[in-house]
Protein backbone atom coordinates (compact mmCIF):
# COMPACT_ATOMS: atom_id res chain seq x y z
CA UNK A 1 96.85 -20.18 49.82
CA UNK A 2 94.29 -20.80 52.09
CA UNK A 3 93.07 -17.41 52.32
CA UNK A 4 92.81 -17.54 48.26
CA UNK A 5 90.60 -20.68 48.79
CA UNK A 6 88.68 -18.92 51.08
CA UNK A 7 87.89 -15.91 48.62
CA UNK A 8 87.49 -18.46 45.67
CA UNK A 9 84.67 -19.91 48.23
CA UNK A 10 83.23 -16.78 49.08
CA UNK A 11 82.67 -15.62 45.21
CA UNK A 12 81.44 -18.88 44.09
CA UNK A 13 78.87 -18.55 47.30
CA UNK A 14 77.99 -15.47 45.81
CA UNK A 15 77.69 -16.01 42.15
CA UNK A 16 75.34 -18.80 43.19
CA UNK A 17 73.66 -16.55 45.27
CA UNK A 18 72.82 -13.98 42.51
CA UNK A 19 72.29 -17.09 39.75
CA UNK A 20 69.58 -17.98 42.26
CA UNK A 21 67.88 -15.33 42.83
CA UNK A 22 67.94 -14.28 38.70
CA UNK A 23 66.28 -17.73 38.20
CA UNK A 24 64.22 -17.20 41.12
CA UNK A 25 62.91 -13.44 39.43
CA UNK A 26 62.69 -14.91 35.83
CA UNK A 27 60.99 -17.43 37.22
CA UNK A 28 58.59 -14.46 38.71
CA UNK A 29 58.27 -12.74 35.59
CA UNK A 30 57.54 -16.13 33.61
CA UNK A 31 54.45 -16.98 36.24
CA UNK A 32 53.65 -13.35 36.21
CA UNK A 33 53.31 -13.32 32.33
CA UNK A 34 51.62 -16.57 32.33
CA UNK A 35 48.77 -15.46 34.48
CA UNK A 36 48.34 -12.58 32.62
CA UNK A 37 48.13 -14.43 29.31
CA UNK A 38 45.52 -16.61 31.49
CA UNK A 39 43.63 -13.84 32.42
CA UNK A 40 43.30 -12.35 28.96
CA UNK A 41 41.96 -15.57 27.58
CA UNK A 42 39.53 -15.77 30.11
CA UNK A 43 38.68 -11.80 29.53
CA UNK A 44 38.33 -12.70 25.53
CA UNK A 45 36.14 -15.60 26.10
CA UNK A 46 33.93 -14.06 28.58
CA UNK A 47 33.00 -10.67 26.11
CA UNK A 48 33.29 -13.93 23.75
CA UNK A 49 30.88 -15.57 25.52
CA UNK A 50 28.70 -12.29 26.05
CA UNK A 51 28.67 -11.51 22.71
CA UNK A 52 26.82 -14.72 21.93
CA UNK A 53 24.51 -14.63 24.25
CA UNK A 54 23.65 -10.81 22.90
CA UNK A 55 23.35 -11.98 19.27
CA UNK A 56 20.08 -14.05 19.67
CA UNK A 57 18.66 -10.85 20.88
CA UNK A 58 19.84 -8.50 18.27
CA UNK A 59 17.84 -11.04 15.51
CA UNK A 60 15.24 -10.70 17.15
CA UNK A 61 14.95 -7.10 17.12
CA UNK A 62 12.47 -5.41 14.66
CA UNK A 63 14.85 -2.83 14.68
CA UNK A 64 17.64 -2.99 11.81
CA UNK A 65 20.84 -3.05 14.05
CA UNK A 66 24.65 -3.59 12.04
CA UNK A 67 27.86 -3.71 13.75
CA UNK A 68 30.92 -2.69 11.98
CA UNK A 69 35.01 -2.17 12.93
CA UNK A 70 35.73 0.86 13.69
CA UNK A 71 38.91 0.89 12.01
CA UNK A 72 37.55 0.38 8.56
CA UNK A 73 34.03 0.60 9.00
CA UNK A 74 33.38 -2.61 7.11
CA UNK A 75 30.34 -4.51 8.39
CA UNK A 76 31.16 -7.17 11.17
CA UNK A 77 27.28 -7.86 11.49
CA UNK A 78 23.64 -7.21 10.39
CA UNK A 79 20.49 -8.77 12.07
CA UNK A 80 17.93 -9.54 9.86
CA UNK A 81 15.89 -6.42 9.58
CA UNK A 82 18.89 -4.63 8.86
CA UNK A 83 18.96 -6.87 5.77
CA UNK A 84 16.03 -6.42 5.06
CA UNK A 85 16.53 -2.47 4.90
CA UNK A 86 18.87 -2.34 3.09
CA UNK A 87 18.73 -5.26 0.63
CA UNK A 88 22.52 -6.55 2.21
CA UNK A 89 22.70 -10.32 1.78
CA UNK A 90 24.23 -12.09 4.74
CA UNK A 91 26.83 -13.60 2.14
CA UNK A 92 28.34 -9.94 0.95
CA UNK A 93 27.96 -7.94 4.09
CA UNK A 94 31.65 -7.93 4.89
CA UNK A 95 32.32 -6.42 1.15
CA UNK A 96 30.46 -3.47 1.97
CA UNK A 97 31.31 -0.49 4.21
CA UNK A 98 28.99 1.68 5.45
CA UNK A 99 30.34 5.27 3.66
CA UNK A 100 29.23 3.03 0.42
CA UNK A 101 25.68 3.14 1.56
CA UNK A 102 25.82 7.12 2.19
CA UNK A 103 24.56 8.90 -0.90
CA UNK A 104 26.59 11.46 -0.38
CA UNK A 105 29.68 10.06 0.74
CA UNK A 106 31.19 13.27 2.41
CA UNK A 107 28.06 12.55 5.07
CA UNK A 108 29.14 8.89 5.55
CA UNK A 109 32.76 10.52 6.48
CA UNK A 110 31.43 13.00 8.78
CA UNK A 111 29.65 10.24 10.47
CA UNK A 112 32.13 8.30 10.69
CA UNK A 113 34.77 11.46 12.06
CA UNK A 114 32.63 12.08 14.90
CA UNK A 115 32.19 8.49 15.71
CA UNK A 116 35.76 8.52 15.82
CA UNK A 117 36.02 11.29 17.98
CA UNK A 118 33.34 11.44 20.36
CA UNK A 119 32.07 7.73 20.20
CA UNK A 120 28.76 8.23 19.61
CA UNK A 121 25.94 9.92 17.55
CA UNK A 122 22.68 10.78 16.40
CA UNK A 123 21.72 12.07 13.11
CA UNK A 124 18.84 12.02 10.20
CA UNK A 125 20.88 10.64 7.41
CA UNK A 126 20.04 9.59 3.42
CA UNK A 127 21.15 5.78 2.57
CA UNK A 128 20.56 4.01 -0.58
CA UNK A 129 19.60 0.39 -0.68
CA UNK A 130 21.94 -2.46 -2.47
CA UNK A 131 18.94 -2.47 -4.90
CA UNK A 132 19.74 1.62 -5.28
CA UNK A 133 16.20 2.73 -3.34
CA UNK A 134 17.11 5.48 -1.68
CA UNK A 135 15.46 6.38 1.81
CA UNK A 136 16.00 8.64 4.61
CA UNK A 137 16.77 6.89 7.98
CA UNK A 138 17.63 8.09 11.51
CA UNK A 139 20.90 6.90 12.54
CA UNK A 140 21.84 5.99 16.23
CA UNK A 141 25.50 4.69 16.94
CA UNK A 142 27.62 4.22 19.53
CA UNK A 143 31.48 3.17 19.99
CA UNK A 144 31.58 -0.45 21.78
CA UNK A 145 33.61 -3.09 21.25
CA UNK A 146 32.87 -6.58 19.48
CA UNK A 147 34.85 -9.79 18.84
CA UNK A 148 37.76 -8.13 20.62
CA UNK A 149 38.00 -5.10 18.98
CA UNK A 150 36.72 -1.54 18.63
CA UNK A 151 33.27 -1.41 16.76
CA UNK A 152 30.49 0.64 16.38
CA UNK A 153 26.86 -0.52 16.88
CA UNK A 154 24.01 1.01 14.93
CA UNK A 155 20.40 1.48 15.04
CA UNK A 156 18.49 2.66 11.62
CA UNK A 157 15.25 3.62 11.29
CA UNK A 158 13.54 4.24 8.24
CA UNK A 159 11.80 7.34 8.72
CA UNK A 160 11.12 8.19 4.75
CA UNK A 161 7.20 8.20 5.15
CA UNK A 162 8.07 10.46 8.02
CA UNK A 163 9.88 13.46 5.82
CA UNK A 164 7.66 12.78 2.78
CA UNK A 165 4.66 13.52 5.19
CA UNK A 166 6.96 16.69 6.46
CA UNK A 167 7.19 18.42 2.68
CA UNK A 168 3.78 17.37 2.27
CA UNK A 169 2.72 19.29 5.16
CA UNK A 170 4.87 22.35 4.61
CA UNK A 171 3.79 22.60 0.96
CA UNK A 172 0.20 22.52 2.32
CA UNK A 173 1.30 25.67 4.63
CA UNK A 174 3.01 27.70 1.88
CA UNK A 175 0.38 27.43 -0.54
CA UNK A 176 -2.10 28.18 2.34
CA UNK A 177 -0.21 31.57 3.19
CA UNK A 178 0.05 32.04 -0.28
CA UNK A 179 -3.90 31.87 -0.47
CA UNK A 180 -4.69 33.91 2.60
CA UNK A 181 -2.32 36.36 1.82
CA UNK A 182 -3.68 37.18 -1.86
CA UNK A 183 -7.44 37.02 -0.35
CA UNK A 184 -9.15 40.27 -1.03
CA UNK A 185 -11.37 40.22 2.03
CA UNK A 186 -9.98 40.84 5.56
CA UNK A 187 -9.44 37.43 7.57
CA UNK A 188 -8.52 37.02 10.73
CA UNK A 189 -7.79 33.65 12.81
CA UNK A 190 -9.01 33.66 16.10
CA UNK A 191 -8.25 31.49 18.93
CA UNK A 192 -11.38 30.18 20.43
CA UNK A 193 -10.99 29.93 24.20
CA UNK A 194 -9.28 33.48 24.40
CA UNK A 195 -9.97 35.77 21.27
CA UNK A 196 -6.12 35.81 20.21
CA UNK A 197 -5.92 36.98 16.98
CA UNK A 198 -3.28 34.11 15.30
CA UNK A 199 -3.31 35.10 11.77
CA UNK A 200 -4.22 38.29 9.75
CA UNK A 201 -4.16 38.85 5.79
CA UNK A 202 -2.35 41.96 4.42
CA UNK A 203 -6.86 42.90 3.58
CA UNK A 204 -7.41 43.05 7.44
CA UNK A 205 -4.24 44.89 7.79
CA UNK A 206 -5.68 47.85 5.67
CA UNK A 207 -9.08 47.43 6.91
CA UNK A 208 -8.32 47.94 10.70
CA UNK A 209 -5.11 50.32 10.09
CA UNK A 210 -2.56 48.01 11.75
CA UNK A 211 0.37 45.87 10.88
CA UNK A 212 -0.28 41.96 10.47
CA UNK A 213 2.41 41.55 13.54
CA UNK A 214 0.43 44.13 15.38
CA UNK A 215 -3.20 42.39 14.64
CA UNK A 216 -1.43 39.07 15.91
CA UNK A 217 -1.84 39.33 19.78
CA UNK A 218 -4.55 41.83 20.15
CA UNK A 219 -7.99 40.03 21.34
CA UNK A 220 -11.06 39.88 19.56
C-alpha cells in the first residue's frame, strides 16, 4: 500500500512537473509573441513616421511625383505638380489607376509587368491628361514601399516640347537631303579644321568619278 502511495506521489510530482514547465513555455511563446507584435508596431510607426516626414518634401518638388500600390496600381498619392500634369484632382486620385492614363493601355501593362518583375524602370511613355491632352512624358519608377505596403514611386517629366522639337528637326534633315540630293551642281561639305569631306550629292559623285561613301572621308 505504501509503495502504491509512493508511485501515486511520484506521478503527481511529475505531472506537476511537466504542467509547469508547459505553462512555463506557453508562457515563453506568449512574451515571445508579444514582443514581436511590439516590435512590429514600433517598425510600422517608424516607416509611419518616415513617411511623413518625406511627404513635405515630395510637395515641394517641382517635379510631378505619384505613388501608387503595387498590387492594383491605383494612386496612393500625387504631389502637387503631379496634379497639375495631369489635371488629377486631389479628391478623385484614388479612382484612377495609372494604366487609365496610358493611351495605349497595352504600354501601361508593360510598365506595370516589368515593375512587377524587376522593380524598377525607365521609359519615354505617352499619357493623356484627365482633361484628354495628350503629352509625351519620361517615366522613372521604382518598387518601394509606402503606408505598409508594396508601392511604386514615380517621377514624370513632360518632355512633349522635347519630341515635337525632335520631328521638327528630323523633318528639317530629310527635306535637306532631299534638296542636296536633287541639286544639279556638285556639293561637297567640308570640315573646316581638317578638309574631311562630310557630305557629297549624287552631282559630285559623277563629277569626280567616285561613290558618295567613297567622297565621304577623302580630304579636300
Amino acid at each position: 500500500s505504501s509503495t502504491w502511495a509512493m508511485l501515486a506521489l511520484l506521478a503527481s510530482a511529475r505531472i506537476a512537473q511537466v504542467l509547469e514547465q508547459r505553462r512555463s513555455a506557453d508562457e515563453q511563446l506568449r512574451q515571445s509573441h508579444a514582443e514581436l507584435e511590439q516590435k512590429v508596431v514600433e517598425r510600422t510607426e517608424l516607416l509611419a513616421e518616415r513617411e511623413r516626414e518625406h511627404l513635405p518634401i515630395l510637395a515641394d518638388s517641382p517635379s510631378a511625383i505619384i505613388v501608387l500600390r503595387l498590387a492594383d496600381a491605383a494612386f496612393v498619392y500625387g504631389n502637387p505638380a503631379s496634379q497639375q500634369l495631369l489635371g488629377v484632382a486631389d479628391s478623385s486620385r484614388d479612382a484612377q489607376s495609372i494604366e487609365r492614363l496610358f493611351v495605349d493601355p497595352a504600354q501601361g501593362r508593360d510598365v506595370l509587368a516589368t515593375l512587377r518583375q524587376s522593380g524598377h524602370i525607365e521609359s519615354e511613355v505617352r499619357l493623356h491628361a484627365a482633361d484628354g491632352r495628350e503629352f509625351d512624358a519620361l517615366l522613372a519608377a521604382r518598387v518601394t514601399r509606402f503606408a505598409s505596403e508594396p508601392a511604386v514611386i514615380a517621377s514624370l517629366v513632360d518632355i512633349t516640347e522635347r519630341k515635337r522639337a525632335e520631328v521638327a528637326l528630323a523633318d528639317s534633315q530629310q527635306r535637306y537631303r532631299q534638296l542636296f540630293e536633287a541639286e544639279s551642281d556638285a556639293i561637297l561639305l567640308i570640315e573646316n579644321e581638317s578638309g574631311r569631306i562630310l557630305e557629297a550629292n549624287a552631282a559630285a559623285a559623277r563629277l569626280y568619278g567616285y561613290t558618295a561613301d567613297e567622297l565621304r572621308g577623302m580630304f579636300n
